[in-house]
PDB file of N, CA and C in Angstrom:
ATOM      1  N   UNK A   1       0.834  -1.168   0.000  1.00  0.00           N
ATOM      2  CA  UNK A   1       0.000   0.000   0.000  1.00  0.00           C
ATOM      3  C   UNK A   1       0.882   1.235   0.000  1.00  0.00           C
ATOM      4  N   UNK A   2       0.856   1.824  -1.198  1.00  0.00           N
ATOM      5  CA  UNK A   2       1.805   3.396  -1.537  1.00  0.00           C
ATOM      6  C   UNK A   2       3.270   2.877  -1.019  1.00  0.00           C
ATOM      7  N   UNK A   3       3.622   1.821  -1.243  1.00  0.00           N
ATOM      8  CA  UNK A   3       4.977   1.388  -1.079  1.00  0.00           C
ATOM      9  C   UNK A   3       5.626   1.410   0.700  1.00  0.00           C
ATOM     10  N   UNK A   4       4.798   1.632   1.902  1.00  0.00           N
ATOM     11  CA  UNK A   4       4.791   1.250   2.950  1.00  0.00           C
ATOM     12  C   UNK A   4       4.648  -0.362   3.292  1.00  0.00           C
ATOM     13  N   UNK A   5       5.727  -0.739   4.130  1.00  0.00           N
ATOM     14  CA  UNK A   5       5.283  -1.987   4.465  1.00  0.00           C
ATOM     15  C   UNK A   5       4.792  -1.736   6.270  1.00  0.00           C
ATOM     16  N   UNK A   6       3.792  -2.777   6.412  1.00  0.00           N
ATOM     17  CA  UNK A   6       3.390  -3.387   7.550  1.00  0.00           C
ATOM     18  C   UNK A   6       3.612  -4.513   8.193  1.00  0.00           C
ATOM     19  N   UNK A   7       3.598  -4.497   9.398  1.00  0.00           N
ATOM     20  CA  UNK A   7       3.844  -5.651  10.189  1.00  0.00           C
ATOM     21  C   UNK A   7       2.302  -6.175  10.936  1.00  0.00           C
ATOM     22  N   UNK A   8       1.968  -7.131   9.954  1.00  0.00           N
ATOM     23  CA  UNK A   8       0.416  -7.281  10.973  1.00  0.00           C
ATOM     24  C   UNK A   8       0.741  -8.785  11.862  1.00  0.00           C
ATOM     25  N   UNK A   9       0.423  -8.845  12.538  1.00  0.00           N
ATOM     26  CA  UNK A   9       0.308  -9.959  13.554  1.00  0.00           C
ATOM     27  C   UNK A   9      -0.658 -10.430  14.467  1.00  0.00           C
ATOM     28  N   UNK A  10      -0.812 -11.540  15.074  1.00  0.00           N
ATOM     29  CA  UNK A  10      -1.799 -11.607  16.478  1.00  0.00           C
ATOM     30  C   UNK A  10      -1.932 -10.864  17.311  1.00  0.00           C
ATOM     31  N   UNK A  11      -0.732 -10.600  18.237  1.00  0.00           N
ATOM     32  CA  UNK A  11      -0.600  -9.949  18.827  1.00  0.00           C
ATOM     33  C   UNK A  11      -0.319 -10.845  20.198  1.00  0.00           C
ATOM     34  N   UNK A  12      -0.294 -12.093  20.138  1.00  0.00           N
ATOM     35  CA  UNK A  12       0.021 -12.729  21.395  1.00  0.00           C
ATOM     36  C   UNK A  12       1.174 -12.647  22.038  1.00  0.00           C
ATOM     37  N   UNK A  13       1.859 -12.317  21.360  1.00  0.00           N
ATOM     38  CA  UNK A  13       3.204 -12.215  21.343  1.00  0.00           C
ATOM     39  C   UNK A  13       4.154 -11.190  22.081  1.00  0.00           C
ATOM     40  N   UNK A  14       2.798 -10.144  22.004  1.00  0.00           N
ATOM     41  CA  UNK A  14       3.243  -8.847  23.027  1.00  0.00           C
ATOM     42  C   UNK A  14       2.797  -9.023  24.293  1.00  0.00           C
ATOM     43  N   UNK A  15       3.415  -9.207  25.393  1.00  0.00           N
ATOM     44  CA  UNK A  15       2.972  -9.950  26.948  1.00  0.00           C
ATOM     45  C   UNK A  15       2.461  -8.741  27.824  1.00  0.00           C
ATOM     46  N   UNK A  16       1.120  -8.996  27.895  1.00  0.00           N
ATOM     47  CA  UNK A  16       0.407  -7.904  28.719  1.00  0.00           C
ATOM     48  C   UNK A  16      -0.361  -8.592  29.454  1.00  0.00           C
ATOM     49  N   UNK A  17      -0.108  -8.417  31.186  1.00  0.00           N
ATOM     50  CA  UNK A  17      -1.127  -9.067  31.924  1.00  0.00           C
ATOM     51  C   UNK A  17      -2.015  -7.869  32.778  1.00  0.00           C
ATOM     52  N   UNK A  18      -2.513  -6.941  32.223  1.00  0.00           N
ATOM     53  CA  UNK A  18      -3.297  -5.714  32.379  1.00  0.00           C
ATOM     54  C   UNK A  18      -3.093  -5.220  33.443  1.00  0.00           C
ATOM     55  N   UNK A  19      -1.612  -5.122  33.777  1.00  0.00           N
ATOM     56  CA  UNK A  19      -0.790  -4.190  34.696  1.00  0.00           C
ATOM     57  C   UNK A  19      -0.985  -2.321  34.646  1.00  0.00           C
ATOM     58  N   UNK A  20      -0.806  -1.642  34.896  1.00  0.00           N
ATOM     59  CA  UNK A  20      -0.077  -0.336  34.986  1.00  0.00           C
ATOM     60  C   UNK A  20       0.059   0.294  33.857  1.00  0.00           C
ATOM     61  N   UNK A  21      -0.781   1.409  32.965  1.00  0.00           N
ATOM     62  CA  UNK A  21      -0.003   1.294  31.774  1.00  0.00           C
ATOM     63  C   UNK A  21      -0.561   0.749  30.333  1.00  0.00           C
ATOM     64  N   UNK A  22      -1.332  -0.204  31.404  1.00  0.00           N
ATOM     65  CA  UNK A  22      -2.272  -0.895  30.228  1.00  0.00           C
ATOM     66  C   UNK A  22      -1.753  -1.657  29.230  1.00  0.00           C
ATOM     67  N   UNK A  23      -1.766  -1.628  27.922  1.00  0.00           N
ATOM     68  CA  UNK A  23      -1.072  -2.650  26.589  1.00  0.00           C
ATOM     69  C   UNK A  23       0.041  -1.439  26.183  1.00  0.00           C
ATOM     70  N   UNK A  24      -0.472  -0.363  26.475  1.00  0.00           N
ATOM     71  CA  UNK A  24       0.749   0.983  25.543  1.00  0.00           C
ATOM     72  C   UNK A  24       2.447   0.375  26.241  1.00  0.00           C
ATOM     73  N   UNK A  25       2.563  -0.032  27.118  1.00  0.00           N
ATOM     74  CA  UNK A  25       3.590  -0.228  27.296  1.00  0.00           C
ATOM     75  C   UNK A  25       4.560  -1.542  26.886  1.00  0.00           C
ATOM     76  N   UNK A  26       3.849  -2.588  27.180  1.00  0.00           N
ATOM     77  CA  UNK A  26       4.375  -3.911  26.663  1.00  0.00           C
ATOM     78  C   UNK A  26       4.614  -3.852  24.768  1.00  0.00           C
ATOM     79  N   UNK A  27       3.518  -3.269  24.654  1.00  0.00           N
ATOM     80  CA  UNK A  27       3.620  -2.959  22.844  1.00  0.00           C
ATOM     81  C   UNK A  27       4.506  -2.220  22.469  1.00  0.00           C
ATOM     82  N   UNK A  28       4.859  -1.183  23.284  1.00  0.00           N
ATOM     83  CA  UNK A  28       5.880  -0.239  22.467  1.00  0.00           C
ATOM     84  C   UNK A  28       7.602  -1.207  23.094  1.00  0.00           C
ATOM     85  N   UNK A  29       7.595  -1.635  24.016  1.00  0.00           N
ATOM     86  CA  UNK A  29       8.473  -2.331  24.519  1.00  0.00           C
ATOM     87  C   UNK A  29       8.857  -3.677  23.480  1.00  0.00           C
ATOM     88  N   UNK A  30       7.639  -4.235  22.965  1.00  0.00           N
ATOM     89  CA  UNK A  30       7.869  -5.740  21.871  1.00  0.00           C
ATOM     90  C   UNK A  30       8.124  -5.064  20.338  1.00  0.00           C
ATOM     91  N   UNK A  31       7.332  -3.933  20.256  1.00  0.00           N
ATOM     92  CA  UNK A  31       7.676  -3.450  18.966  1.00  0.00           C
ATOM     93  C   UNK A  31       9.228  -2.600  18.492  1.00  0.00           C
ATOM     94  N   UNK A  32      10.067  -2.148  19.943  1.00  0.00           N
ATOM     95  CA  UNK A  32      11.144  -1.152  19.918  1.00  0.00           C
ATOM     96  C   UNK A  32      12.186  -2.607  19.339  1.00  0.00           C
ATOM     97  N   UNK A  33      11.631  -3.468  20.474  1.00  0.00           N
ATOM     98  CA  UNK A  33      12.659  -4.553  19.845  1.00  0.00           C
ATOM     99  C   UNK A  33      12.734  -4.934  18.401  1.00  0.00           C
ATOM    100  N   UNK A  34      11.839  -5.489  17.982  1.00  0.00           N
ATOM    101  CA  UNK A  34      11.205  -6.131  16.654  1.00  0.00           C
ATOM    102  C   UNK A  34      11.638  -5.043  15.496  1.00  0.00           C
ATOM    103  N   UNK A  35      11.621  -3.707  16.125  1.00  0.00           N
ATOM    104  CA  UNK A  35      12.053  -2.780  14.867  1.00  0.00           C
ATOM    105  C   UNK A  35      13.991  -2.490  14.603  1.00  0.00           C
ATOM    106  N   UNK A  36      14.636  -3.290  16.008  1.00  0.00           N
ATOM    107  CA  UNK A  36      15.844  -3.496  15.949  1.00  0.00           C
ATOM    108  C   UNK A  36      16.316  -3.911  14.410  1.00  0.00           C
ATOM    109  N   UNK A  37      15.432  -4.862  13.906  1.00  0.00           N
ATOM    110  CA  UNK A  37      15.513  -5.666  12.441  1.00  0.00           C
ATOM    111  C   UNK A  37      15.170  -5.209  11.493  1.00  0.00           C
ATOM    112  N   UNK A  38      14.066  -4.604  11.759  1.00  0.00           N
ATOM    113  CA  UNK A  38      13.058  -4.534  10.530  1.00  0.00           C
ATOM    114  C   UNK A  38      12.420  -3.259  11.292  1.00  0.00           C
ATOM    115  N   UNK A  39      12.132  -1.933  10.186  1.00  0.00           N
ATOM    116  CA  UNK A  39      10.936  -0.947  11.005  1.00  0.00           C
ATOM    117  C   UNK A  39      10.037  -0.705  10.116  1.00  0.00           C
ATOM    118  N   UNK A  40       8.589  -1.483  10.137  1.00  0.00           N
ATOM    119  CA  UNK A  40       7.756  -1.068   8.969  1.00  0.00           C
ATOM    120  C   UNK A  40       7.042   0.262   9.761  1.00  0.00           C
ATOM    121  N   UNK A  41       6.327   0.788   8.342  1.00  0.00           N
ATOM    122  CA  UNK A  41       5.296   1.982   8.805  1.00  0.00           C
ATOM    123  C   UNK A  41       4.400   2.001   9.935  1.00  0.00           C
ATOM    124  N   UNK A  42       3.834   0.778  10.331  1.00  0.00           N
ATOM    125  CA  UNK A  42       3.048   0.613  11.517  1.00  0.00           C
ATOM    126  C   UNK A  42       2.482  -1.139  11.780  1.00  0.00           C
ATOM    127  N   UNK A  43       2.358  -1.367  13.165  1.00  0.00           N
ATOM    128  CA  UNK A  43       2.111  -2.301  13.617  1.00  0.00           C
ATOM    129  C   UNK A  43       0.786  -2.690  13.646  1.00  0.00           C
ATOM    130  N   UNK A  44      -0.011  -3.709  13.384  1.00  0.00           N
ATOM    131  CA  UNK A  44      -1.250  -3.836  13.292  1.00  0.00           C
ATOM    132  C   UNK A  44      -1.176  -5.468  14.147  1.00  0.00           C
ATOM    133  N   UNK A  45      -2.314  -5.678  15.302  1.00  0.00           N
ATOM    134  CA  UNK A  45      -2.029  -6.455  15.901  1.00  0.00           C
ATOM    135  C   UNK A  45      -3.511  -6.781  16.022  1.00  0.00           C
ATOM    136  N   UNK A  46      -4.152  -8.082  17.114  1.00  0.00           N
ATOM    137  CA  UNK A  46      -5.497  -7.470  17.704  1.00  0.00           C
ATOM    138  C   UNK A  46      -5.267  -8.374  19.239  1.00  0.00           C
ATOM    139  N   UNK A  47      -5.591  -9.720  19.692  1.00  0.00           N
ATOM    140  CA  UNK A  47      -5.540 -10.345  20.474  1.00  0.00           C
ATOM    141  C   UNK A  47      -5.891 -10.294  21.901  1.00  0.00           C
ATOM    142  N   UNK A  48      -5.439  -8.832  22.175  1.00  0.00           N
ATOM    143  CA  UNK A  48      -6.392  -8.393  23.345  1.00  0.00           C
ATOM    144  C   UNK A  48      -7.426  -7.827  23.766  1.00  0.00           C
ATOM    145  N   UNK A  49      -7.827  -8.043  22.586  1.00  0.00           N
ATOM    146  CA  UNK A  49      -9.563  -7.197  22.883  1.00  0.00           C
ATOM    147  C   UNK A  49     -10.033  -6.132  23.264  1.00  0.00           C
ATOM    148  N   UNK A  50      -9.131  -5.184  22.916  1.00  0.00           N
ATOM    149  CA  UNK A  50      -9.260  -3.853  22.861  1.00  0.00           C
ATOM    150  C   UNK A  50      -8.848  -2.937  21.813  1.00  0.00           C
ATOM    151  N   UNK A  51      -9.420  -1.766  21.468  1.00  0.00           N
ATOM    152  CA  UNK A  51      -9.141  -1.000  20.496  1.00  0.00           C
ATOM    153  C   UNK A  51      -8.125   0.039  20.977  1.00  0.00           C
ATOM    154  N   UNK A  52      -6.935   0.227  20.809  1.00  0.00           N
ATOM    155  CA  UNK A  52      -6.465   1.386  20.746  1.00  0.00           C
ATOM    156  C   UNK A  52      -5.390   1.909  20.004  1.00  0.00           C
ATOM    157  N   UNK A  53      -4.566   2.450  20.001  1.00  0.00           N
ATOM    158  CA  UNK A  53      -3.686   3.370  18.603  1.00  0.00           C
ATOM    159  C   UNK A  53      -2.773   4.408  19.004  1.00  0.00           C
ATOM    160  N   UNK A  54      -1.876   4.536  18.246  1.00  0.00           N
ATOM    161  CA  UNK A  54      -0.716   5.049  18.705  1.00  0.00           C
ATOM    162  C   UNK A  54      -0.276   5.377  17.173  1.00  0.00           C
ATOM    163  N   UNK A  55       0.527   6.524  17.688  1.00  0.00           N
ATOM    164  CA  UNK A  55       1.301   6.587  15.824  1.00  0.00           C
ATOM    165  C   UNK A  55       1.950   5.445  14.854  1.00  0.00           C
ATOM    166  N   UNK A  56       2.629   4.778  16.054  1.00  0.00           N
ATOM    167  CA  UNK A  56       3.413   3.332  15.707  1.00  0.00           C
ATOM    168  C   UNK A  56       2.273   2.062  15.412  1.00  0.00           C
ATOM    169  N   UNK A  57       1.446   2.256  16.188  1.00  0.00           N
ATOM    170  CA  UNK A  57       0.665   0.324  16.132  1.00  0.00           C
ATOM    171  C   UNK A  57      -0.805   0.875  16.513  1.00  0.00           C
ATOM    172  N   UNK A  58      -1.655   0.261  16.285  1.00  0.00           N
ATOM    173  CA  UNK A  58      -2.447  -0.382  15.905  1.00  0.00           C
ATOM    174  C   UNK A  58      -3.260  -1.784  16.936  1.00  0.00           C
ATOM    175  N   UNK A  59      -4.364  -1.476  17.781  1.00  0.00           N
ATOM    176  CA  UNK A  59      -4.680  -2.924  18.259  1.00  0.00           C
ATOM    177  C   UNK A  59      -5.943  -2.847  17.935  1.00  0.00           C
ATOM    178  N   UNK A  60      -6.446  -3.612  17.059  1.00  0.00           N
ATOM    179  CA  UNK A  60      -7.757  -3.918  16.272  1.00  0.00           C
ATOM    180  C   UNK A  60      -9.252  -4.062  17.747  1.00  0.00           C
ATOM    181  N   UNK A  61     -10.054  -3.928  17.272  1.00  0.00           N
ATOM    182  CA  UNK A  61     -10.853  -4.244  18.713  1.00  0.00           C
ATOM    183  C   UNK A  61     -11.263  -5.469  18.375  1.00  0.00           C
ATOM    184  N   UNK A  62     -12.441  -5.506  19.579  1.00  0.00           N
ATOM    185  CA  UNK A  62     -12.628  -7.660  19.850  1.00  0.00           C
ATOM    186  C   UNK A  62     -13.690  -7.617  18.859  1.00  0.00           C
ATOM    187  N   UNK A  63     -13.696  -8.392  18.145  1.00  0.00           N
ATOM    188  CA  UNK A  63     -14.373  -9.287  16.864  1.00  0.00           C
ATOM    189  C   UNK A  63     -16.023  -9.514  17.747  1.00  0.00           C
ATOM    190  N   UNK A  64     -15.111 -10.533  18.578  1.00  0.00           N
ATOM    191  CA  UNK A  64     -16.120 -10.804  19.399  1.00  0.00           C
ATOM    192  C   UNK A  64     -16.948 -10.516  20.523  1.00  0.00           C
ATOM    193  N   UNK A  65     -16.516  -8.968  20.694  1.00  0.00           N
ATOM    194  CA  UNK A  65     -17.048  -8.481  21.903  1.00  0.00           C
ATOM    195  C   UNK A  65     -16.546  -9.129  23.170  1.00  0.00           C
ATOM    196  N   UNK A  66     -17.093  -9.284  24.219  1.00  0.00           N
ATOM    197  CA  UNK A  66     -16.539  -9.137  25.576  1.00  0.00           C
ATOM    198  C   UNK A  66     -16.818 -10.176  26.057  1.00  0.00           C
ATOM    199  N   UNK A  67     -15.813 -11.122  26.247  1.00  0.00           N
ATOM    200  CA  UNK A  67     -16.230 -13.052  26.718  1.00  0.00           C
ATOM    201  C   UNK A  67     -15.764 -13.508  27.926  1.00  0.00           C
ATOM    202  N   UNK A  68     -15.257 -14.718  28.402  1.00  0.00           N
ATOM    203  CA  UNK A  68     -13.987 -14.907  28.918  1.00  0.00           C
ATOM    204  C   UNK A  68     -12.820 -15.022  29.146  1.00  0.00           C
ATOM    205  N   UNK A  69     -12.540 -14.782  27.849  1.00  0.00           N
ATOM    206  CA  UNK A  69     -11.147 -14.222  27.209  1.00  0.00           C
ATOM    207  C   UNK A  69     -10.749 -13.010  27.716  1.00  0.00           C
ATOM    208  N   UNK A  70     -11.889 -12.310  27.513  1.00  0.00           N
ATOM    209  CA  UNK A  70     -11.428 -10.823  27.921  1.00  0.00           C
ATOM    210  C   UNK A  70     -11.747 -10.726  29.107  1.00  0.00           C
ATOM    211  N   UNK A  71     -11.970 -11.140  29.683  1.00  0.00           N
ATOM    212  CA  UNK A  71     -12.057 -11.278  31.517  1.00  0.00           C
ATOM    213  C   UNK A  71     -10.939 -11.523  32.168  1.00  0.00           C
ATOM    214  N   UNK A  72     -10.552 -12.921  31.464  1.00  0.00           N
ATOM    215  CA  UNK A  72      -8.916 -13.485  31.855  1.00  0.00           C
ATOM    216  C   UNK A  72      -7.949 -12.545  31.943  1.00  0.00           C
ATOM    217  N   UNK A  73      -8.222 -11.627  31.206  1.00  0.00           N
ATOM    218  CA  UNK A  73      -6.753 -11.027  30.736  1.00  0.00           C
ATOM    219  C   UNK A  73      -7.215  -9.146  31.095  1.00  0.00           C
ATOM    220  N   UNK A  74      -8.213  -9.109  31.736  1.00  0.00           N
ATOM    221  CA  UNK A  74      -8.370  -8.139  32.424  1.00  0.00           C
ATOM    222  C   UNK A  74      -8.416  -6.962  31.442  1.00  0.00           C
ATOM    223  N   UNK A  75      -8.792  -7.500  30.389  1.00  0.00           N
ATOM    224  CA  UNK A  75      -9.540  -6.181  29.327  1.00  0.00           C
ATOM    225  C   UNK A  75     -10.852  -5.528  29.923  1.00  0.00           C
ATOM    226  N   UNK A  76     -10.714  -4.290  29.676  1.00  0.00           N
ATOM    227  CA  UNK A  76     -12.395  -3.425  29.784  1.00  0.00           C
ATOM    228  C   UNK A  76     -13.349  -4.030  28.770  1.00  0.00           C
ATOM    229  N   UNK A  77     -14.419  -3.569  29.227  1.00  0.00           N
ATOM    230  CA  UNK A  77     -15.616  -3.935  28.044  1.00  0.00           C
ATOM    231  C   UNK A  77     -15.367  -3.276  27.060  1.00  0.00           C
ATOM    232  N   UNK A  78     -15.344  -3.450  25.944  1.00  0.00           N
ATOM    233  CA  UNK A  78     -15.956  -3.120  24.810  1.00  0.00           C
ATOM    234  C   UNK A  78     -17.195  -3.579  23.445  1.00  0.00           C
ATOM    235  N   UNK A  79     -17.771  -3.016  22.997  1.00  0.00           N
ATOM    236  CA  UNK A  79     -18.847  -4.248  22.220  1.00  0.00           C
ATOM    237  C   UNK A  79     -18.278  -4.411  20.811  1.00  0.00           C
ATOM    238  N   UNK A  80     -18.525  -5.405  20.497  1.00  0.00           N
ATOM    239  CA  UNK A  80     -17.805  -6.187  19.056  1.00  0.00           C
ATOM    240  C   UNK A  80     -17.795  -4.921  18.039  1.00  0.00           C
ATOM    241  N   UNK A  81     -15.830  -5.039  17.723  1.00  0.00           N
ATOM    242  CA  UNK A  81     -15.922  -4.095  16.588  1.00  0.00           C
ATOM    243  C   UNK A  81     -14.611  -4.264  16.012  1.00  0.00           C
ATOM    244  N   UNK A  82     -14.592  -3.573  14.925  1.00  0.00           N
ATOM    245  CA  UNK A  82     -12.958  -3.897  14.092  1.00  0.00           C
ATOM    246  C   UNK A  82     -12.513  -2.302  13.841  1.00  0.00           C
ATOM    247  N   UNK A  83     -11.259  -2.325  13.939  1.00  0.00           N
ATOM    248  CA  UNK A  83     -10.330  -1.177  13.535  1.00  0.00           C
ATOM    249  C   UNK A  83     -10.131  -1.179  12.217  1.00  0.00           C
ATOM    250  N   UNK A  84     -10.915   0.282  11.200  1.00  0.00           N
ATOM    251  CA  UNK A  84     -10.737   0.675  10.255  1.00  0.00           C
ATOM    252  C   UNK A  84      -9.559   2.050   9.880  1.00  0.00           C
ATOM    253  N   UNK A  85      -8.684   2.027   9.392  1.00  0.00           N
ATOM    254  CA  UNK A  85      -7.989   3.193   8.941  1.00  0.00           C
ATOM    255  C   UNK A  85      -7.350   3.479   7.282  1.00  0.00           C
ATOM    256  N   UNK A  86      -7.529   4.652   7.246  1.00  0.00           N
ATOM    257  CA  UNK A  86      -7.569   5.474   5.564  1.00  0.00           C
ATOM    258  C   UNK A  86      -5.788   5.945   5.836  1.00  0.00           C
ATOM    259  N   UNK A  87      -5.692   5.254   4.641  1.00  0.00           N
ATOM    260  CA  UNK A  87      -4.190   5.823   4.411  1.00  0.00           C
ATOM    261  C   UNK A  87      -4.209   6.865   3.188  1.00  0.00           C
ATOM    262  N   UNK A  88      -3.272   7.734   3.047  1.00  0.00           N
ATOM    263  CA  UNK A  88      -3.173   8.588   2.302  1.00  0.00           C
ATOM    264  C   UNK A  88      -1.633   8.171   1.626  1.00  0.00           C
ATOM    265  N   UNK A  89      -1.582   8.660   0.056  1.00  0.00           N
ATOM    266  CA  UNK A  89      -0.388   8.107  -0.195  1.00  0.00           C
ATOM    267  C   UNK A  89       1.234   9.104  -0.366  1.00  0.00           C
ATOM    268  N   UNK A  90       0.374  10.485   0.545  1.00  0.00           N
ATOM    269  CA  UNK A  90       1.579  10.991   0.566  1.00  0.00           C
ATOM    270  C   UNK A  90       1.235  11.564   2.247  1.00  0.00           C
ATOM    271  N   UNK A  91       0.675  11.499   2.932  1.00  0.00           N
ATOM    272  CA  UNK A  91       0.429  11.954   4.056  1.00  0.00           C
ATOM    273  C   UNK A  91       0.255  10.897   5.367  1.00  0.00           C
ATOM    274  N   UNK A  92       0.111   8.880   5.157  1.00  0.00           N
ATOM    275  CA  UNK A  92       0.467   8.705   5.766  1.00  0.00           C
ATOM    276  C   UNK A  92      -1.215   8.365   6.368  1.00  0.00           C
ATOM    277  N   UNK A  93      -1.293   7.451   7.212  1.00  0.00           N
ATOM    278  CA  UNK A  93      -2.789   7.235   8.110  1.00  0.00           C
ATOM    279  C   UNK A  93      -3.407   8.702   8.419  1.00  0.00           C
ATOM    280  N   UNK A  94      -4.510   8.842   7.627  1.00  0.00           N
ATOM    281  CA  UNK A  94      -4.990  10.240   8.232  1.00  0.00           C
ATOM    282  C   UNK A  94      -6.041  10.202   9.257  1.00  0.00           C
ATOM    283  N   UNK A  95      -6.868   8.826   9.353  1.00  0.00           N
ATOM    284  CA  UNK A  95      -7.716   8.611  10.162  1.00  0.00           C
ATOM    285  C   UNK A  95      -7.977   7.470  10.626  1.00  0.00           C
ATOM    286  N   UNK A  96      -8.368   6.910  11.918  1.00  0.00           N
ATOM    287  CA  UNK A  96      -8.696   5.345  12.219  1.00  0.00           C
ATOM    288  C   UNK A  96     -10.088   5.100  13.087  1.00  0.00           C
ATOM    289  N   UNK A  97     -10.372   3.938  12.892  1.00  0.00           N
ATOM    290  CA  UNK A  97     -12.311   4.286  13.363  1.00  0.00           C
ATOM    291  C   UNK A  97     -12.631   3.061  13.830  1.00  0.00           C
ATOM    292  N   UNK A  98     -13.692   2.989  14.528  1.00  0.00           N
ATOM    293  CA  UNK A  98     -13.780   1.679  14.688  1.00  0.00           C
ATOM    294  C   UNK A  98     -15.292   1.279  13.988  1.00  0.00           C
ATOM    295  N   UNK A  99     -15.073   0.251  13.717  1.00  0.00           N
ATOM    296  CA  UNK A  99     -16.896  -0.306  12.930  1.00  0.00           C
ATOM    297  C   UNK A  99     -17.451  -1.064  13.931  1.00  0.00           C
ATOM    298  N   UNK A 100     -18.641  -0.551  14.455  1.00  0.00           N
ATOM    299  CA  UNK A 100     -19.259  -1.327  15.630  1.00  0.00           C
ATOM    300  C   UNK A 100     -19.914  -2.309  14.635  1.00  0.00           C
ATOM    301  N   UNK A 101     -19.874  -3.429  15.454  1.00  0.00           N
ATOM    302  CA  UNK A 101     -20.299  -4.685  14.927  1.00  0.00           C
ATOM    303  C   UNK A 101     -21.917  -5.345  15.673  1.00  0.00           C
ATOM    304  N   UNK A 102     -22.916  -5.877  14.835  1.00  0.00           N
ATOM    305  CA  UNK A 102     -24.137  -5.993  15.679  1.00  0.00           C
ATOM    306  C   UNK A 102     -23.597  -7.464  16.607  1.00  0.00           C
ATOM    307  N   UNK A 103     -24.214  -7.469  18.209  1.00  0.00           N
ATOM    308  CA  UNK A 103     -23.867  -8.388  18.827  1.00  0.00           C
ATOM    309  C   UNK A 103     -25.074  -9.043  19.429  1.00  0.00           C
ATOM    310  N   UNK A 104     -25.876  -9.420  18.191  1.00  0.00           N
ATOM    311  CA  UNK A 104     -26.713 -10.326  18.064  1.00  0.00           C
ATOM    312  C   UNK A 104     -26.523 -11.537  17.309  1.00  0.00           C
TER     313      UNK A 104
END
């Protein structure tokens, strides 16, 4: 996309046990590393069931809305939705949104 590469992933991989800080920290901590190698334009992840965003990454929200998954792992509620964002091809993500999803 406009010659940017991405790094999309699960996201399991980034170890957050809903400490202090929340996911912003473990993420920017797994991603500082990971970009030691490689630094794409932005990180796109989802796994913890929450939506949130940063200039760098990207955490998609829960598909599935709010289960025992997201209990375990000490996520807030949120209701089923996916992370949408518009790239521009000289300016870069100009906007990101979320699509609420029906949870029926």
């Amino acid at each position: 996309m406009y010659g940017k590469e991405f790094r999309i992933h699960h996201g399991d991989n980034v170890t957050y046990g809903g400490g202090i800080g929340g996911l912003t920290i473990p993420a920017e901590k797994a991603i500082a590393s990971w970009n030691k190698a490689r630094t794409p334009y932005i990180d796109i992840f989802a796994h913890h069931h929450q939506s949130f965003q940063t200039p760098r990454w990207i955490c998609n929200g829960p598909l599935i809305g709010y289960n025992a998954y997201s209990l375990a792992i000490k996520a807030g509620f949120e209701p089923p939705s996916q992370t949408f964002f518009l790239l521009d091809s000289k300016r870069g993500r100009t906007g990101t949104f979320p699509i609420f999803l029906s949870d029926l």
